[in-house]
Protein backbone atom coordinates (compact mmCIF):
# COMPACT_ATOMS: atom_id res chain seq x y z
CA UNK A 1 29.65 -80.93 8.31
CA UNK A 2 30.81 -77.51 9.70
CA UNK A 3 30.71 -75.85 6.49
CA UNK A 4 26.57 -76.84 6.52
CA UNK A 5 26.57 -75.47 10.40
CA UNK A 6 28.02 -72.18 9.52
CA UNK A 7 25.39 -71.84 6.81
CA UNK A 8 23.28 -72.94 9.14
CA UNK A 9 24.17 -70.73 11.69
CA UNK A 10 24.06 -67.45 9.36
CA UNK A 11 20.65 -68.28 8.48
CA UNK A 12 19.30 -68.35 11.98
CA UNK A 13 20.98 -65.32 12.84
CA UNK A 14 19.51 -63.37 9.68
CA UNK A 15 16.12 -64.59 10.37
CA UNK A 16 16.66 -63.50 14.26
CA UNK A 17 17.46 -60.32 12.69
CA UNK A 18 13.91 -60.19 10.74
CA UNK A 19 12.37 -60.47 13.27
CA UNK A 20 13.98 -57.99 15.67
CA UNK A 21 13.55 -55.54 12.52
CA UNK A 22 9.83 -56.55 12.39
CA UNK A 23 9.25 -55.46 16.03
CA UNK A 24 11.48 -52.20 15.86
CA UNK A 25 9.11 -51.30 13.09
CA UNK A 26 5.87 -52.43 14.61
CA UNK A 27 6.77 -50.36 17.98
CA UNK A 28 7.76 -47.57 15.96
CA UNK A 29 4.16 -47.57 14.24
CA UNK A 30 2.44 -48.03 17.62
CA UNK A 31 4.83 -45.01 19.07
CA UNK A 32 3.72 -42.56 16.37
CA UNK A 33 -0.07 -43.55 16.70
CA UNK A 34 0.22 -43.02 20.43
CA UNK A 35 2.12 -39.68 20.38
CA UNK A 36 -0.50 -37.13 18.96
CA UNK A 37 -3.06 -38.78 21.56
CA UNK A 38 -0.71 -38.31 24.34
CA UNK A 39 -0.24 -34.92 23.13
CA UNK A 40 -3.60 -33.59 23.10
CA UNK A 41 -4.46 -33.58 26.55
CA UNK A 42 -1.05 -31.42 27.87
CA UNK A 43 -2.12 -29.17 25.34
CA UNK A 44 -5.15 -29.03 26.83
CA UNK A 45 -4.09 -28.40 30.11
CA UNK A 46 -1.23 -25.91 28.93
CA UNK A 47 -3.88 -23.60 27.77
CA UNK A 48 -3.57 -21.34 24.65
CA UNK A 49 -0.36 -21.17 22.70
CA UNK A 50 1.64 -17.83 23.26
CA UNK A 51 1.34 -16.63 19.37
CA UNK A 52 -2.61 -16.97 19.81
CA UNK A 53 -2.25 -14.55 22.98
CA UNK A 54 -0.42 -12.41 21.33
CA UNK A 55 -2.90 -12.09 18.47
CA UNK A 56 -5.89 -11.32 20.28
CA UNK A 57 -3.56 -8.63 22.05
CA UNK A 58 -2.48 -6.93 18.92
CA UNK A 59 -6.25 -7.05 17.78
CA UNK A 60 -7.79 -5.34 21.01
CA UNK A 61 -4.69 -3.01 20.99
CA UNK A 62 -4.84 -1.50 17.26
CA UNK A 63 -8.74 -1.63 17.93
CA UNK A 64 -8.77 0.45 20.63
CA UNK A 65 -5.69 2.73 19.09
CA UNK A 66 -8.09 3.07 16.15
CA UNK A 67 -11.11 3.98 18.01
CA UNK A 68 -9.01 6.71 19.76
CA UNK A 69 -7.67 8.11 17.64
CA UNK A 70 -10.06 10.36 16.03
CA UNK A 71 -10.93 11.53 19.75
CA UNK A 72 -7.13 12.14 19.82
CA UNK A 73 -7.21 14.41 17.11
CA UNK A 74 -10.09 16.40 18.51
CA UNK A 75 -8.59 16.49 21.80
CA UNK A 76 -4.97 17.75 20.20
CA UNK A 77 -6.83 20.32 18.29
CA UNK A 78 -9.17 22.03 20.76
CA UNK A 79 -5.97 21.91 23.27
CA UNK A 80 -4.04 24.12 20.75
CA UNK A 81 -6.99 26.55 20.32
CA UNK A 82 -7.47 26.60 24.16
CA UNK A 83 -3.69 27.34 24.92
CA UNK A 84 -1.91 28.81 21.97
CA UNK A 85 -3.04 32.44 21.13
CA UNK A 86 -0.54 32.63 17.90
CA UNK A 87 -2.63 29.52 16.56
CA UNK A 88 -6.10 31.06 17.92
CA UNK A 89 -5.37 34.22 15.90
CA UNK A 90 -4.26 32.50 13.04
CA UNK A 91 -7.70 30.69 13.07
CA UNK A 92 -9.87 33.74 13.50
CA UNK A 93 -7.90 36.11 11.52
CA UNK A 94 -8.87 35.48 7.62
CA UNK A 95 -12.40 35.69 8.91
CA UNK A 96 -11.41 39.83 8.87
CA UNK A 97 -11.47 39.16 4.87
CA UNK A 98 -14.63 37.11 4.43
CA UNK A 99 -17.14 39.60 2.94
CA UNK A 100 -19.69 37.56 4.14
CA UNK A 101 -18.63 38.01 7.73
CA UNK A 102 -18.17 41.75 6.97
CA UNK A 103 -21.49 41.96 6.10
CA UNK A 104 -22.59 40.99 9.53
CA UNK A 105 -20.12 42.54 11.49
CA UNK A 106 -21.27 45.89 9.09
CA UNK A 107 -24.59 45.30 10.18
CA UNK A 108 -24.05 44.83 14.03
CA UNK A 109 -21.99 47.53 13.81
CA UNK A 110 -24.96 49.64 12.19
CA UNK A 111 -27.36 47.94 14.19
CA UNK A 112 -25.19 49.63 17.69
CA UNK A 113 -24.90 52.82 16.34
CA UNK A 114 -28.49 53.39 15.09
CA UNK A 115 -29.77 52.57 18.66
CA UNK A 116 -27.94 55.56 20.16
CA UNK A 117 -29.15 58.05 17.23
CA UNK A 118 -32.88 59.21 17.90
CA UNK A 119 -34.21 60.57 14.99
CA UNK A 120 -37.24 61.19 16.25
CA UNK A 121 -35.57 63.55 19.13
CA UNK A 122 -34.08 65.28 16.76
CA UNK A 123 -36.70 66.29 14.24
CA UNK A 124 -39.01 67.35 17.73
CA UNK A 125 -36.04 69.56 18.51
CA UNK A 126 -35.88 71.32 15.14
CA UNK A 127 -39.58 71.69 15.01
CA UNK A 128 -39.65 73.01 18.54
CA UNK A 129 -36.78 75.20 17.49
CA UNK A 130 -38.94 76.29 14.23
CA UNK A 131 -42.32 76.79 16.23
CA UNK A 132 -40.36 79.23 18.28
CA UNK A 133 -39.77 81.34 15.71
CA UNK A 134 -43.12 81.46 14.43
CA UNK A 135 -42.95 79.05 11.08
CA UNK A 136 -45.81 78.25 9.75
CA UNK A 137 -47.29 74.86 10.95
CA UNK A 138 -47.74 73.73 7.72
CA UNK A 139 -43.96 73.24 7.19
CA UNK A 140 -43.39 71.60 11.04
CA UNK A 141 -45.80 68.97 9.80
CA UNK A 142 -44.09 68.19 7.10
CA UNK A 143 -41.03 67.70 9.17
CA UNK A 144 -42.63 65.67 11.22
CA UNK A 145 -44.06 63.88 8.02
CA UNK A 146 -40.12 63.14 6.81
CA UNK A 147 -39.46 61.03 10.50
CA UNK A 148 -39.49 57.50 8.85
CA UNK A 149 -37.63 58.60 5.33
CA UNK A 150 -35.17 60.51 7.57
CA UNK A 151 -34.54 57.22 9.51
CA UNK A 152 -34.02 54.88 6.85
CA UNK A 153 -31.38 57.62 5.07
CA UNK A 154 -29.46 58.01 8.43
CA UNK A 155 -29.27 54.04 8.84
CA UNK A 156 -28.29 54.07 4.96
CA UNK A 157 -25.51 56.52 5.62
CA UNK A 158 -24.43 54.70 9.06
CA UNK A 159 -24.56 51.62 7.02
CA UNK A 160 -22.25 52.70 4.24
CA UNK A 161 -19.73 54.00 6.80
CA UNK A 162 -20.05 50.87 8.83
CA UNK A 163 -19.26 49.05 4.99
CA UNK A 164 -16.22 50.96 4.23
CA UNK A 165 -14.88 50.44 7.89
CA UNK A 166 -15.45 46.76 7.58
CA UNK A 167 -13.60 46.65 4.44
CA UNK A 168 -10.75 49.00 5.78
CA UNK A 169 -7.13 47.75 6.73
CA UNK A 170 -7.82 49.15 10.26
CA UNK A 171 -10.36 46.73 10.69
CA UNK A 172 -8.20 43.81 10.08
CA UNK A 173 -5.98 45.38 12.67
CA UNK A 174 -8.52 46.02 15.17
CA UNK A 175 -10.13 42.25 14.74
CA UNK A 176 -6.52 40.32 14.66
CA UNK A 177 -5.62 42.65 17.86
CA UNK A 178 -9.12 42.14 19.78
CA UNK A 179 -8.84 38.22 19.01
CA UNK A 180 -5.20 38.19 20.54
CA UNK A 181 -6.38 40.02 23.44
CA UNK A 182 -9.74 37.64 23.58
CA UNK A 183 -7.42 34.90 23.44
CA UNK A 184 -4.80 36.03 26.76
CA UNK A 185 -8.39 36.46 28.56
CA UNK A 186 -9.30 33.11 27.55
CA UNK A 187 -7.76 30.50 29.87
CA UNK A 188 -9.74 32.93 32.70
CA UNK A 189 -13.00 32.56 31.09
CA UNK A 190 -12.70 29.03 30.71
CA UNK A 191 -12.22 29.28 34.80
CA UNK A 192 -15.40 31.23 35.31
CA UNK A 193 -14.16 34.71 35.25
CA UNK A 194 -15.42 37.35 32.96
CA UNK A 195 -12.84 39.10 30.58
CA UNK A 196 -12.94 42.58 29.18
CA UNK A 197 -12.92 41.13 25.36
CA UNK A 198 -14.22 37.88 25.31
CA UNK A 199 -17.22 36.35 27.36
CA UNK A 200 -18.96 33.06 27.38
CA UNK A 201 -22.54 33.50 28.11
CA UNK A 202 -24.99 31.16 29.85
CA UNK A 203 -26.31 29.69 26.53
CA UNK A 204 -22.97 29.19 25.96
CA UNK A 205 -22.10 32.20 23.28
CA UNK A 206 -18.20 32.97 22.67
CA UNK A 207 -18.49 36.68 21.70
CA UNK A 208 -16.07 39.24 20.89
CA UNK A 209 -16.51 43.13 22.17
CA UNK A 210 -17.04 45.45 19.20
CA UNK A 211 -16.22 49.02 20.96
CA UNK A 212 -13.13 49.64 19.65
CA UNK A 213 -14.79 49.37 15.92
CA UNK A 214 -17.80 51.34 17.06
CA UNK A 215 -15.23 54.08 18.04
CA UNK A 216 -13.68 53.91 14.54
CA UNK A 217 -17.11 53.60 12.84
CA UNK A 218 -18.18 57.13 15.32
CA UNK A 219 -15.03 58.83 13.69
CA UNK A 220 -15.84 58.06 10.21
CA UNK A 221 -19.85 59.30 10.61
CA UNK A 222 -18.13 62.66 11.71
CA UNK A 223 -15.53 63.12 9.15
CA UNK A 224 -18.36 62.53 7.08
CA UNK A 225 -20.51 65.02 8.08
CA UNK A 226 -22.83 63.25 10.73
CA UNK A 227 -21.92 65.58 14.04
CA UNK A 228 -24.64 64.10 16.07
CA UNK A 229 -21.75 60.78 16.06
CA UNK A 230 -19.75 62.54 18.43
CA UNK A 231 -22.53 62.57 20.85
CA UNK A 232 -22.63 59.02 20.84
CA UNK A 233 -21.60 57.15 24.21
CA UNK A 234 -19.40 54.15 24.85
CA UNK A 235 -21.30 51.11 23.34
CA UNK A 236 -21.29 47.78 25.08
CA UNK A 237 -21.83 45.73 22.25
CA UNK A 238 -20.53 42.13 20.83
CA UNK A 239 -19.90 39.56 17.88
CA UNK A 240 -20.65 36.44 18.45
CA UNK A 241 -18.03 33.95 17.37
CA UNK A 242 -19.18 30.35 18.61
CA UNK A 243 -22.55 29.82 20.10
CA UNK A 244 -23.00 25.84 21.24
CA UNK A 245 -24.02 24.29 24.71
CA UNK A 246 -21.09 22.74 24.95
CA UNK A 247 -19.04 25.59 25.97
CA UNK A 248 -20.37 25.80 28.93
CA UNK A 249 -19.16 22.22 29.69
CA UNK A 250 -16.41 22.51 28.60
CA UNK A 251 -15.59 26.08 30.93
CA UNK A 252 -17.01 23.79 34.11
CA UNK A 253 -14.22 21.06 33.42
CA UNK A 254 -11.44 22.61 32.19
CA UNK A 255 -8.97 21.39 34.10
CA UNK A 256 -9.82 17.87 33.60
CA UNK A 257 -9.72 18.43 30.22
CA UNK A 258 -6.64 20.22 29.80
CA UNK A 259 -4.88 17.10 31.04
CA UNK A 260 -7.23 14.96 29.17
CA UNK A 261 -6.57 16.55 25.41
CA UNK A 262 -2.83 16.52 26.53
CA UNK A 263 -2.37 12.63 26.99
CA UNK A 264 -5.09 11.30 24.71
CA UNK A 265 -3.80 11.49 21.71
CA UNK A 266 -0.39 10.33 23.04
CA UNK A 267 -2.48 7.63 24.05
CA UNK A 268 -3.94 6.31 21.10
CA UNK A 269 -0.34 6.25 19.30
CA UNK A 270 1.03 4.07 22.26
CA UNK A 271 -1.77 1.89 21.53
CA UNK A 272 -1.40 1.54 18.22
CA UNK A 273 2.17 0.85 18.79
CA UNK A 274 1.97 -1.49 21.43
CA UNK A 275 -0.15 -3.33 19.31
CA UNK A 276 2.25 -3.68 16.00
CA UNK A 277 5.09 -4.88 18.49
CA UNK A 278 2.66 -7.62 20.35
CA UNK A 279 2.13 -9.08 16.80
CA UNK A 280 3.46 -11.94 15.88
CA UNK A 281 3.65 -11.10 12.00
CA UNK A 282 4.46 -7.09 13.24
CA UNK A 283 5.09 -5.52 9.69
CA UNK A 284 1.67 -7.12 8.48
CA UNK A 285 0.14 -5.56 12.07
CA UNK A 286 2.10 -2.53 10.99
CA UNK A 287 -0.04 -2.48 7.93
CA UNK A 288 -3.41 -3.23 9.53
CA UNK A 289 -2.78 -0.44 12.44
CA UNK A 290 -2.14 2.12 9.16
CA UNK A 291 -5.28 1.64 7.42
CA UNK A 292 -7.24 1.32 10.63
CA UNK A 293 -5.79 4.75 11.68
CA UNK A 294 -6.41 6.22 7.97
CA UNK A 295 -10.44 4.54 8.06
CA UNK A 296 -10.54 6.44 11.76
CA UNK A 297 -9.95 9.61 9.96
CA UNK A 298 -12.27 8.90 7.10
CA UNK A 299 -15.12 8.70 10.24
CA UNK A 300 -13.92 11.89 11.62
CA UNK A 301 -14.31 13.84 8.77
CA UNK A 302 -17.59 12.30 8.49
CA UNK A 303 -18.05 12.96 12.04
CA UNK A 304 -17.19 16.44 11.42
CA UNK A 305 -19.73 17.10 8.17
CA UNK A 306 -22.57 15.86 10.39
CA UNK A 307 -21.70 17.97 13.83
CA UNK A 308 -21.70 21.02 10.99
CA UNK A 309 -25.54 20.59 9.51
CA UNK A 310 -26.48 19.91 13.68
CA UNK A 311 -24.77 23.66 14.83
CA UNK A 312 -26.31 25.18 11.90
CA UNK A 313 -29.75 23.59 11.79
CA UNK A 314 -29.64 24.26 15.55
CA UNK A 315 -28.81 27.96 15.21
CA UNK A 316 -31.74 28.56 12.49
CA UNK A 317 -33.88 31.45 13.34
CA UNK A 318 -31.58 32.22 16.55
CA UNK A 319 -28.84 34.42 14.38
CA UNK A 320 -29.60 37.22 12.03
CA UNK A 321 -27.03 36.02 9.39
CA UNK A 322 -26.59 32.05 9.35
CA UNK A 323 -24.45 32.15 6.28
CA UNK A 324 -21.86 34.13 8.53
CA UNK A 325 -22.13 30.94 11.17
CA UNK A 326 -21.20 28.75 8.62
CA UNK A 327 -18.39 30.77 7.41
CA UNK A 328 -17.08 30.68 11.28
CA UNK A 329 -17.46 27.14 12.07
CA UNK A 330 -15.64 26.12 8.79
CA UNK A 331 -12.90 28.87 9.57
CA UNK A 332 -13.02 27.27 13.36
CA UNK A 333 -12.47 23.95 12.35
CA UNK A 334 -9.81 23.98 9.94
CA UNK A 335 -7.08 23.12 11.21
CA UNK A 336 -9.24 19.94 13.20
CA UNK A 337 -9.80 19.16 9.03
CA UNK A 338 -5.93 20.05 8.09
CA UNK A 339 -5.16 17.48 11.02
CA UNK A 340 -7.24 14.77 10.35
CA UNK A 341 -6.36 15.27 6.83
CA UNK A 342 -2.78 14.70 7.92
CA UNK A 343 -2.88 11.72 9.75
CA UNK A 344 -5.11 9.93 7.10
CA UNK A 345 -2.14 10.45 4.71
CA UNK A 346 0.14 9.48 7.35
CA UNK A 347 -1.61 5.89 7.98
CA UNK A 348 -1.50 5.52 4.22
CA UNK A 349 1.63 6.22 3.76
CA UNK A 350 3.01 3.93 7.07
CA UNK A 351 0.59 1.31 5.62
CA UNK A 352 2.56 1.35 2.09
CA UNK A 353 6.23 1.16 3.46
CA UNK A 354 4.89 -1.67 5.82
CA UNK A 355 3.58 -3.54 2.69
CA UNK A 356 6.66 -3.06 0.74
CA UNK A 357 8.80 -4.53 3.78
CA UNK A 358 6.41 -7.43 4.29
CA UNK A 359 6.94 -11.00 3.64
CA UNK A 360 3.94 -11.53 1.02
CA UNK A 361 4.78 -12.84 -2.89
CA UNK A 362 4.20 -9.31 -4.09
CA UNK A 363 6.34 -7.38 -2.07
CA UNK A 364 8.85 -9.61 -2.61
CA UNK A 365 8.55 -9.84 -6.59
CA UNK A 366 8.69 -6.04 -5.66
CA UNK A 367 11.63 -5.92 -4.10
CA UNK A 368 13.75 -8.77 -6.26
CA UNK A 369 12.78 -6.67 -9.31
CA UNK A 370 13.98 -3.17 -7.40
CA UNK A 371 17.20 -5.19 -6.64
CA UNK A 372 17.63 -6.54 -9.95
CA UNK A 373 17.65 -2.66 -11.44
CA UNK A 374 19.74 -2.07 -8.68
CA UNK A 375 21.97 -4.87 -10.25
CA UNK A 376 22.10 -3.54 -13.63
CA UNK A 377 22.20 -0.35 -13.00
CA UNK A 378 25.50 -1.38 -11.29
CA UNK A 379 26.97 -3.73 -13.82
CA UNK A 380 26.31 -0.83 -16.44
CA UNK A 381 27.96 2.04 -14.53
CA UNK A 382 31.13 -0.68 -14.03
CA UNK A 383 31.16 -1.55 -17.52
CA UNK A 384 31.98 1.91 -18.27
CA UNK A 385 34.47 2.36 -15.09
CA UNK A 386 32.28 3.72 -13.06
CA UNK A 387 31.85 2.62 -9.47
CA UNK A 388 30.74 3.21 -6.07
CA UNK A 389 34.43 2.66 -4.46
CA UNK A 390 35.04 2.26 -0.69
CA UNK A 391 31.47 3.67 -0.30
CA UNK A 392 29.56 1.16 -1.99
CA UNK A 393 31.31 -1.42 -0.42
CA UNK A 394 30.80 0.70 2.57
CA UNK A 395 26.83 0.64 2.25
CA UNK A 396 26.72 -2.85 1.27
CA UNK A 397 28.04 -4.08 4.79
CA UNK A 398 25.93 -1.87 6.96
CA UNK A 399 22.66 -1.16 4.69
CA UNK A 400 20.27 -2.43 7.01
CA UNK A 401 21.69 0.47 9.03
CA UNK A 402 21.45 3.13 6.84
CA UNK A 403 17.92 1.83 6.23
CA UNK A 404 17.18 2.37 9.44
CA UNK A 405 18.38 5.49 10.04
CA UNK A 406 16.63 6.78 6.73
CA UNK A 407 13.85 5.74 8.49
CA UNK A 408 13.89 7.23 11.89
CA UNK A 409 15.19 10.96 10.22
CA UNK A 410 11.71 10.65 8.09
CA UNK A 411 9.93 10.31 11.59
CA UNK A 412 11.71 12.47 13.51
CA UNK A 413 11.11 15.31 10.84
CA UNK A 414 7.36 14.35 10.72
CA UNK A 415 7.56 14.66 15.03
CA UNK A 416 8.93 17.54 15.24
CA UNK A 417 6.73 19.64 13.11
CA UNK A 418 4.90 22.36 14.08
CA UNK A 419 2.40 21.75 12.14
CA UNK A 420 2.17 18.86 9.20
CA UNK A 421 0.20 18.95 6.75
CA UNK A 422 -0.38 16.30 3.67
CA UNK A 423 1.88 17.70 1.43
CA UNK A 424 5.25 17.96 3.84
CA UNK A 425 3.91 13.90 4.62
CA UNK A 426 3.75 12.61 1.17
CA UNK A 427 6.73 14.66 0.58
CA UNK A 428 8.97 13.16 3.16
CA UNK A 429 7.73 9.79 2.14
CA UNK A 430 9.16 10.69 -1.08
CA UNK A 431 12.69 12.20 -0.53
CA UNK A 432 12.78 8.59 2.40
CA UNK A 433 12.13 6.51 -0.91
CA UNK A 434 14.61 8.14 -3.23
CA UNK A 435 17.58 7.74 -0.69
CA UNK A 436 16.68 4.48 -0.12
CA UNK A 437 16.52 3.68 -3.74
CA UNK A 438 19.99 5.80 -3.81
CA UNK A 439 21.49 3.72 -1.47
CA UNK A 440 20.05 0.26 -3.33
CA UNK A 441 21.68 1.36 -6.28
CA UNK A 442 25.41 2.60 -4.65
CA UNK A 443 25.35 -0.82 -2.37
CA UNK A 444 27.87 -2.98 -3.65
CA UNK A 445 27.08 -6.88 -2.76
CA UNK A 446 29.65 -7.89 0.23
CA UNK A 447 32.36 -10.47 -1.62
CA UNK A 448 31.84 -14.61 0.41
CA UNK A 449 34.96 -15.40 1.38
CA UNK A 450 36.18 -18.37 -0.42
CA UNK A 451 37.21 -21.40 1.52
């Protein structure tokens, strides 16, 4: 009898035991159902998640970085040609070489001269002077006769001087020294007052005074034979150098835009920036904000190319030599092109290390297959007793460090610059990439302590 009651017994209690089992599981079921729907609504009411925030943030940041940026550049180039005479004359200068802007400086020049020499005049004088002494009239007509011939041979001669003084080394002294003075005078134009070199006229013509080349063009006509030079008084005449509308703006806000090219491009960077670090994935942001400030750059030069055929189609039959204005505004711009050229390579180049340091499958095939050279290139040097010692061990411990630091050097070098140009940013890219490879293949693998 109680052997059959403790069976008895046990079998009750395992079937209470079911059945407690069979609930736990049933509320368990009902509890998970529940849960998602009791979710929703809190979800709801807690509004957006944070990494959804901070996407749209990083999207209107490296937008707006992007969109500045090519203003940046403008505003970081026309600031150094407004404030830095050693980078204005360095602009201007070569345009002492062009021979097509020789030519038209040789012609104004010719053009100043030959309004101060009246051939005319003279020929009435040395008719008057033959009259008086009773030559026949037949031979004061034919003077008279030789007035247009005579013309054309004296603006011939003038023109040949005005060629050879063009062409001289003393007028690549007198230009680069007239632009350097132009450019002292120019903050004060750009205020409203006149200089004694360089004016901006209502139209809104930059021109440069050409006396002190008349004077050396006077000299040469005498040395070579043309007295009547000497007679010649001071000429007031000019080159013009830039001729747009917008010069004139630009002298009635100056100081507004002084501090405005200062900060803007500072600007646009800090956007850009701002925008990588408010990213939730920031090395693939880092990647996005590069080719979104090399695309920028693309539009610029584009940008630039179009503003070009507008100044020249809209100075067509206002200049005497439009080649020569296209020869100036290319000379003008260059460094605006060297810049944007510049920081096109530079978003490329930020764009690449980004990718390389991402977290996609290619990078990182990339970088297991860099470490596994790395590797062998190791095990082969040891097999041969050849080893990186204390400071491979050394650079093994602290290479995100020296990572790092290879890193900020490359910047800082690209900073401090006074002027970069493609070449030194590929080539810092480079020499950044071979110590870092250096220092992947010197790296010895920190030892796990055993346990």
């Amino acid at each position: 009898m109680d052997g059959s009651n403790d069976g008895a017994s046990v079998e009750e209690r395992l079937a209470t035991l079911e059945r407690e089992n069979a609930e736990l599981r049933r509320r368990l079921a009902t509890a998970e159902v529940a849960a998602p729907a009791e979710r929703a609504p809190r979800r709801r009411e807690d509004g957006p998640r944070p990494h959804r925030l901070r996407a749209v943030a990083c999207v209107v940041l490296i937008t707006l970085g992007a969109l500045l940026a090519p203003v940046g550049a403008v505003a970081a180039w026309a600031q150094r040609e407004l404030t830095d005479t050693e980078r204005y004359v360095e602009t201007v200068g070569p345009l002492a070489s062009d021979p097509v802007v020789q030519s038209a400086v040789a012609g104004r020049l010719t053009e100043a001269v030959m309004s101060r020499i009246d051939v005319a005049a003279l020929l009435d004088d040395v008719v008057g002077g033959l009259e008086e002494n009773d030559i026949a009239p037949r031979a004061t007509r034919a003077l008279s006769a030789l007035e247009a011939p005579l013309t054309s041979g004296v603006e011939s001669f003038v023109r040949s001087a005005a060629d050879r003084v063009v062409q001289s080394d003393a007028f690549e002294e007198a230009w680069v020294q007239a632009n350097r003075v132009a450019h002292q005078q120019l903050v004060a134009v750009m205020r409203g007052e006149d200089g004694e070199v360089l004016q901006v006229g209502a139209d809104g013509q930059l021109t440069i005074q050409l006396s002190g080349m008349i004077e050396i063009l006077k000299q040469r006509l005498v040395d070579r034979g043309l007295d009547v030079a000497a007679n010649i008084p001071e000429i007031d005449a000019s080159f013009t150098i830039v001729q747009t509308s917008q010069l004139v703006q630009v002298q009635n806000r100056y100081a507004q835009l002084v501090v405005l090219t200062t900060w803007l491009p500072w600007v646009a960077l800090g956007l850009l920036a701002a925008g990588v670090l408010a990213a939730n994935h920031r090395l693939r942001a880092l990647v996005v904000a590069g080719l979104a400030l090399a695309a920028a750059m693309v539009l610029l030069g584009v940008a630039l190319a179009v503003a070009r055929s507008v100044y020249l189609n809209a100075l067509s039959g206002q200049v005497a030599r439009l080649d020569a204005a296209e020869i100036v505004f290319d000379q003008v711009v260059s460094f605006l092109r060297l810049t944007l050229r510049t920081v096109g390579v530079l978003g490329l180049v930020v764009a690449l290390a980004a990718y390389l340091g991402g977290s996609s499958a290619s990078a990182r095939s990339l970088r297991a297959g860099l470490a596994r050279v790395g590797d062998s290139g190791r095990d082969w040097a040891a097999g041969r007793g050849v080893t990186s010692g204390p400071v491979g061990e050394w650079l093994g411990r602290h290479k995100t460090f020296v990572r790092v630091v290879v890193v900020a050097l490359a910047a800082l070098v690209l900073l401090l610059a006074g002027q970069p140009t493609p070449a030194l940013v590929v080539g810092t890219a480079l020499v950044a990439g071979v110590l870092l490879l250096v220092v992947e293949l010197l790296a010895r693998p920190v030892p796990v302590p055993s346990d």
